[in-house]
Protein backbone atom coordinates (compact mmCIF):
# COMPACT_ATOMS: atom_id res chain seq x y z
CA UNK A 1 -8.84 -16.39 6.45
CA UNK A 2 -6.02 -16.75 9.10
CA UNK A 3 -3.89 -12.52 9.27
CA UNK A 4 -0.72 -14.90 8.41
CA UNK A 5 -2.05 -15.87 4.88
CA UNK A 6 -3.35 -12.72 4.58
CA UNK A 7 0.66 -10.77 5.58
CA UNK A 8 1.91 -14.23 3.46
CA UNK A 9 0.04 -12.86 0.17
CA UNK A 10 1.05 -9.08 0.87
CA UNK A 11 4.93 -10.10 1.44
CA UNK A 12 4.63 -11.79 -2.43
CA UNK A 13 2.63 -9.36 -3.63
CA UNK A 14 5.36 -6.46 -2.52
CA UNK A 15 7.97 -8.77 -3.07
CA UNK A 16 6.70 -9.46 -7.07
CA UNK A 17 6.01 -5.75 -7.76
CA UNK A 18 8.85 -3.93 -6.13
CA UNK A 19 10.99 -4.94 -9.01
CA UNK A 20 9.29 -2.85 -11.26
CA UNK A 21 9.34 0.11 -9.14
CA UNK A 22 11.78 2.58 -8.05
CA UNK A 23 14.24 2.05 -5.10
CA UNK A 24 12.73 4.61 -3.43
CA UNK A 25 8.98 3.95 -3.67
CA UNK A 26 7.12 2.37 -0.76
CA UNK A 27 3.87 0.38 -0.74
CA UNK A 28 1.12 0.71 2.18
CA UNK A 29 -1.33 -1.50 2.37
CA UNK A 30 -4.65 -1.54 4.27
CA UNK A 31 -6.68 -5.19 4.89
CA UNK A 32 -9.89 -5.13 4.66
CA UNK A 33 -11.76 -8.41 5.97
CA UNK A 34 -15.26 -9.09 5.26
CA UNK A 35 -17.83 -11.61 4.96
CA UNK A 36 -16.71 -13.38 1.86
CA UNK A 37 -13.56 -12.10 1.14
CA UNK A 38 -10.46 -9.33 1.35
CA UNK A 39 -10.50 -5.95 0.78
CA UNK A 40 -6.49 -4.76 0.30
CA UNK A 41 -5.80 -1.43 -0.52
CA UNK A 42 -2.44 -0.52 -1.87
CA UNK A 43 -0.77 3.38 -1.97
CA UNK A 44 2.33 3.88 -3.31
CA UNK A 45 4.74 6.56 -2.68
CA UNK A 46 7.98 8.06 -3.32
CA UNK A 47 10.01 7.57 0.44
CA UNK A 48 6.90 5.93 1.99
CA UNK A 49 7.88 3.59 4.51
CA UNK A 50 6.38 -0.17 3.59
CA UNK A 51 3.56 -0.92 6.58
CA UNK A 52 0.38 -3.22 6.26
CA UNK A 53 -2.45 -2.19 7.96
CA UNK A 54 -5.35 -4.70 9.44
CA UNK A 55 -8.84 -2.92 9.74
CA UNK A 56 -11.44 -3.55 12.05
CA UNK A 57 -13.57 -7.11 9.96
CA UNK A 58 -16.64 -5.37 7.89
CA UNK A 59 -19.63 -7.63 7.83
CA UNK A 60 -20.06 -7.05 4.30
CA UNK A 61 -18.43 -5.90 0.84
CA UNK A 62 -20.59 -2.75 1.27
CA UNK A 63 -19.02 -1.47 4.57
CA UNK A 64 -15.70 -2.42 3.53
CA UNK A 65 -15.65 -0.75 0.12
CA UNK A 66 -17.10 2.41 2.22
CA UNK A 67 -13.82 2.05 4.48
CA UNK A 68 -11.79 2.01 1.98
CA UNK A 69 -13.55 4.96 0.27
CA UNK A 70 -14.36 3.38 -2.81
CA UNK A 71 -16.81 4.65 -4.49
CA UNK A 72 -17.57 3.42 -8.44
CA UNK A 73 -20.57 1.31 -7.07
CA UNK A 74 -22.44 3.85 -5.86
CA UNK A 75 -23.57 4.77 -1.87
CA UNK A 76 -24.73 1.22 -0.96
CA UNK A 77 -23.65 -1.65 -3.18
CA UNK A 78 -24.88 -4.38 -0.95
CA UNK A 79 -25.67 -6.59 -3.61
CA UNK A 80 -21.98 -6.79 -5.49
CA UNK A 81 -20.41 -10.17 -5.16
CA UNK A 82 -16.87 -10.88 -5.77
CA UNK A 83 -15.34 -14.13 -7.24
CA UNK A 84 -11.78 -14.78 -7.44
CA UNK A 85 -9.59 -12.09 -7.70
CA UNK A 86 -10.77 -8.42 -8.84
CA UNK A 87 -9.06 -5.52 -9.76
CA UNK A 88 -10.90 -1.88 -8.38
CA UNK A 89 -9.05 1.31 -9.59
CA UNK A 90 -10.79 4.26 -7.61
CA UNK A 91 -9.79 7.75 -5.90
CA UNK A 92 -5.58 6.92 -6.23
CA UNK A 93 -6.13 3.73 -5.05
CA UNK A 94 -5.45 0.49 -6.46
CA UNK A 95 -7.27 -2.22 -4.56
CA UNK A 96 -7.84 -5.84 -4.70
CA UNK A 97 -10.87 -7.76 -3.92
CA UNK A 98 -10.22 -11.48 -2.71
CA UNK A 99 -12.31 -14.58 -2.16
CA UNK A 100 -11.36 -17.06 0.43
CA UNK A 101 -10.10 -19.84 -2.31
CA UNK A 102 -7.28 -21.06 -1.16
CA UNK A 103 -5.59 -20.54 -4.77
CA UNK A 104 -6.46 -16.84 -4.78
CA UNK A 105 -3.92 -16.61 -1.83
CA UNK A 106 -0.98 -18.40 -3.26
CA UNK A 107 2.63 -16.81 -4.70
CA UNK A 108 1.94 -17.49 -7.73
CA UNK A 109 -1.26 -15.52 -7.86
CA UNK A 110 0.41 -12.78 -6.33
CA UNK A 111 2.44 -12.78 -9.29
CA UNK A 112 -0.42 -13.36 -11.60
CA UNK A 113 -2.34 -10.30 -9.53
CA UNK A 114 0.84 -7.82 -10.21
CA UNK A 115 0.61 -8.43 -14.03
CA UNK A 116 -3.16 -7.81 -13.85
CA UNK A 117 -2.51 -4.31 -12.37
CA UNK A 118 0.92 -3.35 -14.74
CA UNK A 119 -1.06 -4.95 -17.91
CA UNK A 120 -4.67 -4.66 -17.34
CA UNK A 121 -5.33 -4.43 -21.30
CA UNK A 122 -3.99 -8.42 -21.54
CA UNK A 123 -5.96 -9.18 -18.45
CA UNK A 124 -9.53 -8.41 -19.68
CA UNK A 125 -12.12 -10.14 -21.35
């Protein structure tokens, strides 16, 4: 996955979720590349300046989760596999794990990914 699709899916995902928020709240986000997919962690803050971060690539969901701090699948969860798009909630972070599909990448499912996190109750299955 090319940093430009990756800054192209932040800039949507900002742009679709700032109008729910405050003028004055900011949104960092940290990339994390792996393997198979995209780690992006998201903070939000009152007068935090907007800035995307791009970590060193992880070879695997395991050391990328661990860089992120995430920590709901225990020490070493080498053998989780994401599909799609996936919502993780953990230790005031709200975080988003990506496949390379092209569609997972698009505006629209930037949109689609900012409902998931504002309505997760409609969202689950």
């Amino acid at each position: 996955m090319s940093r430009e699709n990756i800054q192209h899916y932040i800039n949507n995902f900002r742009r679709s979720i700032s109008r729910f928020l405050k003028p004055n709240v900011g949104i960092r986000t940290i990339v994390y590349e792996y393997d198979k997919g995209v780690l992006l962690s998201f903070e939000f803050g009152i007068n935090l300046q907007n800035k995307d971060e791009f970590r060193a690539k992880s070879s695997n969901i395991a050391q990328a989760l661990k860089k992120a701090q995430i920590t709901i699948f225990g020490e070493n969860p080498v053998n989780i596999i994401f599909h799609g798009t996936n919502l993780v909630m953990d230790n005031n972070q709200v975080a988003l794990v990506k496949d390379f599909t092209d569609k997972e990448w698009t505006e629209k499912q930037a949109f689609e990914d900012v409902n998931k996190i504002l309505n997760p109750q409609k969202t689950a299955s």
